[in-house]
N, C-alpha and C. Protein backbone atom coordinates (compact mmCIF):
# COMPACT_ATOMS: atom_id res chain seq x y z
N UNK A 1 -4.25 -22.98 -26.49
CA UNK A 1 -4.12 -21.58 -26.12
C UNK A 1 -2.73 -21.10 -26.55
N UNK A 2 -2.74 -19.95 -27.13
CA UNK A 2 -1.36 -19.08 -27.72
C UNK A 2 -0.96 -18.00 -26.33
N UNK A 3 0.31 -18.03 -26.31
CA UNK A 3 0.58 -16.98 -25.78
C UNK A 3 1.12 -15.81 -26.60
N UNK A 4 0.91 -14.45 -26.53
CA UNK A 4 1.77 -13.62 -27.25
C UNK A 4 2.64 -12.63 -26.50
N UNK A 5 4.07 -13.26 -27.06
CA UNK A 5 5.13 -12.76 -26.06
C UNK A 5 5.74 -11.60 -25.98
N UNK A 6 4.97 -10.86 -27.12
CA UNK A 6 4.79 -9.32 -27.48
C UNK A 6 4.32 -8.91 -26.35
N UNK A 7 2.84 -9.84 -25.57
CA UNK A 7 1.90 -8.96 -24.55
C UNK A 7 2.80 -9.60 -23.41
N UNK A 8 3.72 -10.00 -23.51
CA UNK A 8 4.14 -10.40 -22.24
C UNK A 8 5.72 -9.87 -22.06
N UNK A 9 6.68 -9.16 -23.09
CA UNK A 9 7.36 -8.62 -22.89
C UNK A 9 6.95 -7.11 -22.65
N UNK A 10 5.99 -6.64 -23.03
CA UNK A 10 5.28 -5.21 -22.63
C UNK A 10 5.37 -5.37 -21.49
N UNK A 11 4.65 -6.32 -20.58
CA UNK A 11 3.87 -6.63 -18.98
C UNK A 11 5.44 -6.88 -18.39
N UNK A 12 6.79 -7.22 -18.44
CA UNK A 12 8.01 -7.33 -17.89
C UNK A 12 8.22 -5.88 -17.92
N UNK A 13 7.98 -5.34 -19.00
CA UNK A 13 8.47 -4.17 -19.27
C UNK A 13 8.17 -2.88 -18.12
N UNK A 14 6.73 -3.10 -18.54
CA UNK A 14 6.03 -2.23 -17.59
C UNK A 14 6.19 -2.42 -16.23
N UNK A 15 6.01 -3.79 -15.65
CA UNK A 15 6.32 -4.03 -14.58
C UNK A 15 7.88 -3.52 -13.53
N UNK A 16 8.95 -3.99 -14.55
CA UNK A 16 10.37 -3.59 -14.24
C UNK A 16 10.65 -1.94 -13.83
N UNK A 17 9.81 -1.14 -14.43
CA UNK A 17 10.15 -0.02 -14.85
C UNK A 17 9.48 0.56 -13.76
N UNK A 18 7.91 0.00 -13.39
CA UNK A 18 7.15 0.35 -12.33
C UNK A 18 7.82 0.12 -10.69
N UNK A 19 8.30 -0.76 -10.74
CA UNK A 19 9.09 -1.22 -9.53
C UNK A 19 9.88 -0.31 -9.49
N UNK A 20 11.00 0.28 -10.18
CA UNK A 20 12.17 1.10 -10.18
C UNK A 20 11.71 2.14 -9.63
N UNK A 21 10.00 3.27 -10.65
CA UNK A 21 10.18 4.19 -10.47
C UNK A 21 9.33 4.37 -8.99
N UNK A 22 9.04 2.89 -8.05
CA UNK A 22 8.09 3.22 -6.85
C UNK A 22 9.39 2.81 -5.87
N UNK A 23 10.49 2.85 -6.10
CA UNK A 23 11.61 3.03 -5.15
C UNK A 23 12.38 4.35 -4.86
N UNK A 24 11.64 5.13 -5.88
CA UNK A 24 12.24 6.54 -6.07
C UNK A 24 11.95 7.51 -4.60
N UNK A 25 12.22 8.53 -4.63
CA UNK A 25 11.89 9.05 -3.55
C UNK A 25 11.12 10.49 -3.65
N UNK A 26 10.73 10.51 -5.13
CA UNK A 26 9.55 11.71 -5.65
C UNK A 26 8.46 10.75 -5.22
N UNK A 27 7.80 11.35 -5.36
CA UNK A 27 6.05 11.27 -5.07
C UNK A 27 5.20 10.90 -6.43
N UNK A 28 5.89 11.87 -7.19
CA UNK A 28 5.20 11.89 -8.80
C UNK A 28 5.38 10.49 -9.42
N UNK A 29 6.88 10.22 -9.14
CA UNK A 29 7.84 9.00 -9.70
C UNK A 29 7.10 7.85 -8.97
N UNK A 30 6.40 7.66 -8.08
CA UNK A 30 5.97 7.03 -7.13
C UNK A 30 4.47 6.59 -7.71
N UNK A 31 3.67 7.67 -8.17
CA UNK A 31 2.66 7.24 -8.55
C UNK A 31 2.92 6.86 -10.21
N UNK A 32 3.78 7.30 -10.81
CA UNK A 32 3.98 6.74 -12.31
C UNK A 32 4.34 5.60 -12.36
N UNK A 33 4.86 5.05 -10.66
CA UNK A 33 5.15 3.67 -10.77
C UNK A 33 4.03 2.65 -10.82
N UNK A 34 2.86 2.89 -9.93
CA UNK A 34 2.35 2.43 -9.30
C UNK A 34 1.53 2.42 -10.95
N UNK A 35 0.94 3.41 -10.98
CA UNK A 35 0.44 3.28 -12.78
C UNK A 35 0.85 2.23 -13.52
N UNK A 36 1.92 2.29 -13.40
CA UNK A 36 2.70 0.99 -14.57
C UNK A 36 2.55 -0.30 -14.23
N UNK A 37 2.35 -0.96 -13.09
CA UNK A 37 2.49 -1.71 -12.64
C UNK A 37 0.76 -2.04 -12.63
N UNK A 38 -0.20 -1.27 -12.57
CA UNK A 38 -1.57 -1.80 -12.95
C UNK A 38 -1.69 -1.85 -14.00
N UNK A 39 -1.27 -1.12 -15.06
CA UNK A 39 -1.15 -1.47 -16.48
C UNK A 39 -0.32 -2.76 -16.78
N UNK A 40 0.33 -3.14 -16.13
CA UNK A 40 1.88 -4.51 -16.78
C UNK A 40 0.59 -5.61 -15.93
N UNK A 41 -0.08 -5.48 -14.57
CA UNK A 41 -0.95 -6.36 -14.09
C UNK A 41 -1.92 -6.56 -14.84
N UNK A 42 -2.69 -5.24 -15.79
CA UNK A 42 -3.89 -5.50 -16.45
C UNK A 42 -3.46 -6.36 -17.97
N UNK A 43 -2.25 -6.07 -18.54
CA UNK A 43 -1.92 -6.89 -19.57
C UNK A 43 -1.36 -8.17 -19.34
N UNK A 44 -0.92 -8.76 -17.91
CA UNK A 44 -1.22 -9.73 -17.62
C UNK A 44 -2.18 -10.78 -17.96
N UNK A 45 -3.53 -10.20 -16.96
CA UNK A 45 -4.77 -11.08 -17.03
C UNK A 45 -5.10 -10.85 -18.48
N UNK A 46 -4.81 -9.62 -19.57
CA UNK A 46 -5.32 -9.98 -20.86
C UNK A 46 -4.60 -11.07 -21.47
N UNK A 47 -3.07 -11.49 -20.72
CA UNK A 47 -2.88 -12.47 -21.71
C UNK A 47 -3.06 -13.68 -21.31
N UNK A 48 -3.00 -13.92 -19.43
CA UNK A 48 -3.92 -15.09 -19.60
C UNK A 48 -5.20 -15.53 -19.71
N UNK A 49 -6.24 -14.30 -20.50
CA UNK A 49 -7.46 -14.50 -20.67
C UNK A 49 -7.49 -15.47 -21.88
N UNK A 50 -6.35 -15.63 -22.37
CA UNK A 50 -6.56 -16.48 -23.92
C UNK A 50 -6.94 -15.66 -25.32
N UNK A 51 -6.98 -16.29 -26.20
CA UNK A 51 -7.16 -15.55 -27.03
C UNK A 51 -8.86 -15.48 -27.14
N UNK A 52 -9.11 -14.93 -28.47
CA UNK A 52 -10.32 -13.81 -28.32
C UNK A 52 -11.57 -14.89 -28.94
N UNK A 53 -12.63 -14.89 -28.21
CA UNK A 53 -13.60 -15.57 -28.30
C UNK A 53 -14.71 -15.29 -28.95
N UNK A 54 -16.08 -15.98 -28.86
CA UNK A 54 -17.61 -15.09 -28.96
C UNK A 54 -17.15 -15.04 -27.20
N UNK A 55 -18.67 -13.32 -28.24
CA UNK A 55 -19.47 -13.10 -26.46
C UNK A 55 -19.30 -14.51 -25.78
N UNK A 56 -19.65 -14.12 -24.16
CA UNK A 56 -19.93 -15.12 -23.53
C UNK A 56 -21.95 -15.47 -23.09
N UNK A 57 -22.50 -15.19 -24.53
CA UNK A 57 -23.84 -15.54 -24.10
C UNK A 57 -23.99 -16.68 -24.74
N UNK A 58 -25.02 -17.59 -24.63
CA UNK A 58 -25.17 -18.77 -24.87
C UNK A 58 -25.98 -18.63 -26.37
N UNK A 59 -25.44 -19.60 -26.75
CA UNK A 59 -26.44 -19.82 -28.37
C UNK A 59 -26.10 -21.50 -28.30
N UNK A 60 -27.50 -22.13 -28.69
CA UNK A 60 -27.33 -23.70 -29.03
C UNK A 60 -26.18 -23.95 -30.22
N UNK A 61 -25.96 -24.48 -29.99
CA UNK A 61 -25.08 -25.51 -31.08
C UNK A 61 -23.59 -24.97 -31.05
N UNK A 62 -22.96 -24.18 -30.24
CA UNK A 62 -21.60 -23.53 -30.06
C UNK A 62 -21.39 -24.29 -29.15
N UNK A 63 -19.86 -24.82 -29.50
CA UNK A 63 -18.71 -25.60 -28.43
C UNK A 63 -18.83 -24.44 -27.19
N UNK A 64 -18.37 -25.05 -26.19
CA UNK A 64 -17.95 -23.96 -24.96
C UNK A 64 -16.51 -23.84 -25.11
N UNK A 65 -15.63 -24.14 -26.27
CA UNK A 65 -14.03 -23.95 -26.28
C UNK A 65 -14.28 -22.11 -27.30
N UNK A 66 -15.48 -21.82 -28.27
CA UNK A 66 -15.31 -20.93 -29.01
C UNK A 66 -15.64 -19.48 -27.90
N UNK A 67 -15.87 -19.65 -26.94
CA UNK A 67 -16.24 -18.72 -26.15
C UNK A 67 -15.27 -18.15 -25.14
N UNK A 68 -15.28 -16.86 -25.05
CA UNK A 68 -14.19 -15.97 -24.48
C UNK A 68 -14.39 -16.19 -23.17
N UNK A 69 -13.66 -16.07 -21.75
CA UNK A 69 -13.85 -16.04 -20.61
C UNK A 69 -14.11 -14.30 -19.98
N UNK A 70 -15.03 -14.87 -19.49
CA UNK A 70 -15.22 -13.40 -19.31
C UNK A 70 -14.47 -13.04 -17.82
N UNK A 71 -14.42 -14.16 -17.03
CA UNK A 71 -13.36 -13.29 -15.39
C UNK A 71 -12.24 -12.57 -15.86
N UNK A 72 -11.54 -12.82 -16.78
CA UNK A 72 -10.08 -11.95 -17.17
C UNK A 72 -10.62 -10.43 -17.33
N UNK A 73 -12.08 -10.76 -18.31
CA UNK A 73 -12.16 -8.90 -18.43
C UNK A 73 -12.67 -8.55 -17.25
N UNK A 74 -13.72 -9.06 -16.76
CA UNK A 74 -13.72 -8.78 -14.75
C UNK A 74 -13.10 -8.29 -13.99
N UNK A 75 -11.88 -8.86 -14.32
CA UNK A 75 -10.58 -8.35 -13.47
C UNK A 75 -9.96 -7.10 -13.79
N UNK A 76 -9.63 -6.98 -15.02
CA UNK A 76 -9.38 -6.34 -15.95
C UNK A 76 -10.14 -4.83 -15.57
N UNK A 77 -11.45 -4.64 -15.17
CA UNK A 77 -11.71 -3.73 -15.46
C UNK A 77 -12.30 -3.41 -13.63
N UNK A 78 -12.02 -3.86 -12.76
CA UNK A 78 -12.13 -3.75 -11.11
C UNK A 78 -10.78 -3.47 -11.23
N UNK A 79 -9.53 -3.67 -11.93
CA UNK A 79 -8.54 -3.35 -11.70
C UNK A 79 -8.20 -2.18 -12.29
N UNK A 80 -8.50 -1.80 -13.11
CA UNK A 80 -8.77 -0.44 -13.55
C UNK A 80 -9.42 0.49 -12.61
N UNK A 81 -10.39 0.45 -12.49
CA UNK A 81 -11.39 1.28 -11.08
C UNK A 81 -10.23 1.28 -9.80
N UNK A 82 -9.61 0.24 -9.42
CA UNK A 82 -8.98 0.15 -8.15
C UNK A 82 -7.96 1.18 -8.44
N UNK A 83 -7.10 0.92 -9.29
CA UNK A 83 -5.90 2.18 -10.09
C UNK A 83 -6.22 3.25 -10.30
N UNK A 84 -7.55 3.65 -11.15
CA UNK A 84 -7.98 5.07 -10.85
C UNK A 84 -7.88 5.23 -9.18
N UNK A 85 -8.73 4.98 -8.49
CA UNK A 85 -8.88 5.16 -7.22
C UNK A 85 -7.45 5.82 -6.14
N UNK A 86 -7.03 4.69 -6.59
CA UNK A 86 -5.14 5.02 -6.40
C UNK A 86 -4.58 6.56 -6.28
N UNK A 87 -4.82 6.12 -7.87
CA UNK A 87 -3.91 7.51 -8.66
C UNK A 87 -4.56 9.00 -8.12
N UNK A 88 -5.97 9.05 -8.17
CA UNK A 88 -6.36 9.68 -7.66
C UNK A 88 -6.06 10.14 -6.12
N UNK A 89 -6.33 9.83 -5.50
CA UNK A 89 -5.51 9.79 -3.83
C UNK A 89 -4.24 9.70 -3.93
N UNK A 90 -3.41 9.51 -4.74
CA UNK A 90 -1.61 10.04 -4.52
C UNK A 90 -1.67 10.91 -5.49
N UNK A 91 -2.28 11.24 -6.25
CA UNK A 91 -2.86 13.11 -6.70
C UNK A 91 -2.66 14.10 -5.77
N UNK A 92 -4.08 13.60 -4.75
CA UNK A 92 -4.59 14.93 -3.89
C UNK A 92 -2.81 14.70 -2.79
N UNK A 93 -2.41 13.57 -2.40
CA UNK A 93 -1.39 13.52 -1.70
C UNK A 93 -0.27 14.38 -1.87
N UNK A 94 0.26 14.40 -3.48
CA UNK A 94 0.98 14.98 -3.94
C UNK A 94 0.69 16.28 -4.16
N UNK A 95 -0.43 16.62 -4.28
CA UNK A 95 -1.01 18.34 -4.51
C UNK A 95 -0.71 18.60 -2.98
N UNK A 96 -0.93 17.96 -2.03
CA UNK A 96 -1.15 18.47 -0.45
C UNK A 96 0.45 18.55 -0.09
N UNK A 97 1.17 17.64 -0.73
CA UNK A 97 2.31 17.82 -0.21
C UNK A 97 2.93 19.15 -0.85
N UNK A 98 2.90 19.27 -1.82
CA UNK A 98 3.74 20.45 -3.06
C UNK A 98 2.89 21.87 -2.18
N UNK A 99 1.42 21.93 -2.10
CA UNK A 99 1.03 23.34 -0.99
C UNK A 99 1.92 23.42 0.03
N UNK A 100 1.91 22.48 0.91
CA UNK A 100 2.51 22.87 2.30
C UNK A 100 3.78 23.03 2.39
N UNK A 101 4.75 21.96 1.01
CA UNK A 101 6.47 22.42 1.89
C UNK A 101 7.11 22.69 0.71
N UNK A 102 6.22 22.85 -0.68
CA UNK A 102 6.79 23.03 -1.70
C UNK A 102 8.04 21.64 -2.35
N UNK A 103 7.85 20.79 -2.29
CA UNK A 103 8.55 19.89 -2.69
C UNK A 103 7.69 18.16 -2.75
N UNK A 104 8.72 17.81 -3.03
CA UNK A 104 7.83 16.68 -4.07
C UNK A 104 8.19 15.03 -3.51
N UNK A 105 9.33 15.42 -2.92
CA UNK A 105 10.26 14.68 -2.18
C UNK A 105 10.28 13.80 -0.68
N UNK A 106 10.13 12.59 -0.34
CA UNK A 106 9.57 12.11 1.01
C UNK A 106 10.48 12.60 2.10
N UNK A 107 10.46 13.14 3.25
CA UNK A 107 11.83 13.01 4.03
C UNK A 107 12.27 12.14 5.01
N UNK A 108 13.07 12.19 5.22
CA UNK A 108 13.54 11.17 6.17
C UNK A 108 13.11 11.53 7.61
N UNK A 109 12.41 10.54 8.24
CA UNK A 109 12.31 10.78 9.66
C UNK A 109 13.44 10.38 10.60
N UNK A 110 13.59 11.43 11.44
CA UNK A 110 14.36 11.53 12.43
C UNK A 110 14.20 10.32 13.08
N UNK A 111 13.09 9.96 13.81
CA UNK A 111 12.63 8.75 14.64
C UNK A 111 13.51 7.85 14.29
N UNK A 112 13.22 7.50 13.01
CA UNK A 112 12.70 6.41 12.00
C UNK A 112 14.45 6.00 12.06
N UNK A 113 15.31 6.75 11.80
CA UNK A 113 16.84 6.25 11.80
C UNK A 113 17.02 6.47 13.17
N UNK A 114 16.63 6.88 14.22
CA UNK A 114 17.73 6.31 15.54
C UNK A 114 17.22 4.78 16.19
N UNK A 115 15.93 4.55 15.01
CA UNK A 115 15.48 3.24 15.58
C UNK A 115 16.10 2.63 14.82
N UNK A 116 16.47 2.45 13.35
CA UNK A 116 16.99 1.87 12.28
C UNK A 116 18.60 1.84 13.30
N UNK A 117 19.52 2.44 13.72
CA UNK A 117 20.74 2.29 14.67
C UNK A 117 20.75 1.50 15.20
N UNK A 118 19.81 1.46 16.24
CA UNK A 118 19.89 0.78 17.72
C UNK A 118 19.92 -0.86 17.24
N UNK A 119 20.67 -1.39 18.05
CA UNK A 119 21.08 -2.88 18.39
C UNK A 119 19.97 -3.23 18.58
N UNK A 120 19.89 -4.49 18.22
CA UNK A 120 18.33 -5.26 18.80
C UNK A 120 18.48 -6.53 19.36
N UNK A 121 17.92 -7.33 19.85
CA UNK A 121 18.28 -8.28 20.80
C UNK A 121 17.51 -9.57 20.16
N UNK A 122 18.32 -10.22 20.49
CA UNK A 122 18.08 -11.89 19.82
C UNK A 122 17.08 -12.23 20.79
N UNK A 123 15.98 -12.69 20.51
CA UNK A 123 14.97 -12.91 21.12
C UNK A 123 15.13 -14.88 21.48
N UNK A 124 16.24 -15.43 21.24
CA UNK A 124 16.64 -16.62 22.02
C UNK A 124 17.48 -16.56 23.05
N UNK A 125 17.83 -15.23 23.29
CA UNK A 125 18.82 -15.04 24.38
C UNK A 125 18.18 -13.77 25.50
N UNK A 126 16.87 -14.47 26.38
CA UNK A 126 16.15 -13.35 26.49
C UNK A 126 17.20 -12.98 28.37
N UNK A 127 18.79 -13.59 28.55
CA UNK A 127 19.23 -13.14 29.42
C UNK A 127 19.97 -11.86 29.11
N UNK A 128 20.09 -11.75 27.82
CA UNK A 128 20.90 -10.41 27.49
C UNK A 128 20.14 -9.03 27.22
N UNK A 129 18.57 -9.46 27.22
CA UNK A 129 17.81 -8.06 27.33
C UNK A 129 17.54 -7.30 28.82
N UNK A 130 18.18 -6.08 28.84
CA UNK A 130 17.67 -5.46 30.02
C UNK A 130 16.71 -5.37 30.62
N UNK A 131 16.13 -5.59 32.06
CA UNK A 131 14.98 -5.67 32.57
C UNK A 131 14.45 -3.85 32.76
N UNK A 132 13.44 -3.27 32.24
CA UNK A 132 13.39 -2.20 32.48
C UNK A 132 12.14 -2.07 33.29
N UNK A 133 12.24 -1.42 34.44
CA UNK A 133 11.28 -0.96 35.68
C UNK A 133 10.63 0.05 35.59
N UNK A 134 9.50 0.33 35.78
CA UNK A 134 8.51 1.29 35.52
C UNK A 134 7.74 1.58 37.09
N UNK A 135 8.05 2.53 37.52
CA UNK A 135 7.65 2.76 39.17
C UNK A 135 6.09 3.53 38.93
N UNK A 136 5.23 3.27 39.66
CA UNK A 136 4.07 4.02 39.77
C UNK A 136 3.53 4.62 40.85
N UNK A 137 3.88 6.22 40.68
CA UNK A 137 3.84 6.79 42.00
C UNK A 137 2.29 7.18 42.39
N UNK A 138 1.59 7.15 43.46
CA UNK A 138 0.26 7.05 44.05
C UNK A 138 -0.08 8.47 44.87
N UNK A 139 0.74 9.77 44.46
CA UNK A 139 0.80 10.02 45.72
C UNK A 139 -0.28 11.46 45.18
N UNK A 140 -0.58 12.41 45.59
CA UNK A 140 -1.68 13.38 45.83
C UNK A 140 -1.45 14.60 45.60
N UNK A 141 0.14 14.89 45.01
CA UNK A 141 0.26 16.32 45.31
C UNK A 141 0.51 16.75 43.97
N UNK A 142 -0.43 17.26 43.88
CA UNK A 142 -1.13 17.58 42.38
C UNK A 142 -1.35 19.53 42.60
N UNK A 143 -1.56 20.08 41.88
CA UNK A 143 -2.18 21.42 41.95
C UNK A 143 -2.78 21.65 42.31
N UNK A 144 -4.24 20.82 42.37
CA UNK A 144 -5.40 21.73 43.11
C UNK A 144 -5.06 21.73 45.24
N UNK A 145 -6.34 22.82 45.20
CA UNK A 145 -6.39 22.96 46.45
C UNK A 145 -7.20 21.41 47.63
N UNK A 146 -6.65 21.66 48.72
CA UNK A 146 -7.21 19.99 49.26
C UNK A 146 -8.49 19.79 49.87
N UNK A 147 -9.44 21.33 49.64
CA UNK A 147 -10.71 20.77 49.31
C UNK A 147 -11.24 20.25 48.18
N UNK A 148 -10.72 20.52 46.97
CA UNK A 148 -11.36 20.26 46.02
C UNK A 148 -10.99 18.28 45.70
N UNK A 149 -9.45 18.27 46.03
CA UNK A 149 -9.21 17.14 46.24
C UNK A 149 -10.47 15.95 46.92
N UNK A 150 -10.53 16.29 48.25
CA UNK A 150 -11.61 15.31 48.89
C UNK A 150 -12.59 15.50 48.47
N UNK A 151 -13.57 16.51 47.83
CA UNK A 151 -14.71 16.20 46.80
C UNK A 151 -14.43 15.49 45.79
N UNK A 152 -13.29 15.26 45.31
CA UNK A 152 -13.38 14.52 44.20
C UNK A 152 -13.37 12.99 44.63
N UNK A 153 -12.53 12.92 45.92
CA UNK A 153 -12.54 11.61 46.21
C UNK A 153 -14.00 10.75 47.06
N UNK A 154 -14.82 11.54 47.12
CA UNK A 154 -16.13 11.30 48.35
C UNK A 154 -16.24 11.61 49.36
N UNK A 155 -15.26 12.10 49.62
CA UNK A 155 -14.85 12.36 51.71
C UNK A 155 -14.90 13.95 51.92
N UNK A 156 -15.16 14.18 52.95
CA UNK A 156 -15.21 15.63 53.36
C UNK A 156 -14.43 15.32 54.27
């Protein structure tokens, strides 16, 4: 089996470039990554499919070494379908996002950094985590009126 390091500096290529642009913080850049990276995956499996064979149907008197494998194009082409699928849905994502706030851009959640702050606790030192108490009050004085109360409870 040959490798060709043509199809395999493309697949670094693509790959490298795909990673970069799915760290970005566009949306667009995000799915051009994700693109690249099923393309650098699909020229992958073409190059470890080997080189190029017969069909894979049977005829008497052919070695089974002259024959192409067919799982690489299998893959090859469920991985294609899966990537459309993708691209498509961070399409409509990206169309839904650009209607509603006009931008293209992820934002930062508020939440998301005062949890990213906070100290966290070594979970071998479970004397230094605070015990926090949660009281559960039982008691009746709610809005409604206190007939409606004892119908609800069975009692008159």
């Amino acid at each position: 089996m040959t490798v060709n390091i043509t199809l395999l500096a493309v697949m670094g290529v693509f790959v490298a470039v795909g990673v970069y642009l799915i760290l970005e913080r566009s949306l667009t850049r995000v799915m051009l990554g994700l693109m690249l990276l099923a393309n650098g995956a699909n020229i992958l499996l073409l190059a470890t499919g080997g080189a190029a064979g017969l069909a894979p149907l049977y005829r008497s008197g052919t070695p089974a070494e002259d024959y192409s494998d067919p799982l690489p194009q299998a893959l090859i082409l469920t991985s294609i379908v899966i990537s459309f699928a993708v691209t498509a849905f961070l399409l409509g994502i990206i169309y839904r996002s650009w209607v509603l706030g006009r931008q293209d851009e992820v934002q930062d959640d508020i939440e998301d950094r005062r949890v990213a702050n906070q100290s966290s606790f070594d979970a071998e030192d479970d004397t230094a985590i605070p015990v926090e108490t949660t009281e559960f009050v039982t008691d009746d004085s709610d809005e409604r009126p206190a007939g409606k109360k004892a119908k609800q409870r069975g009692t008159r």
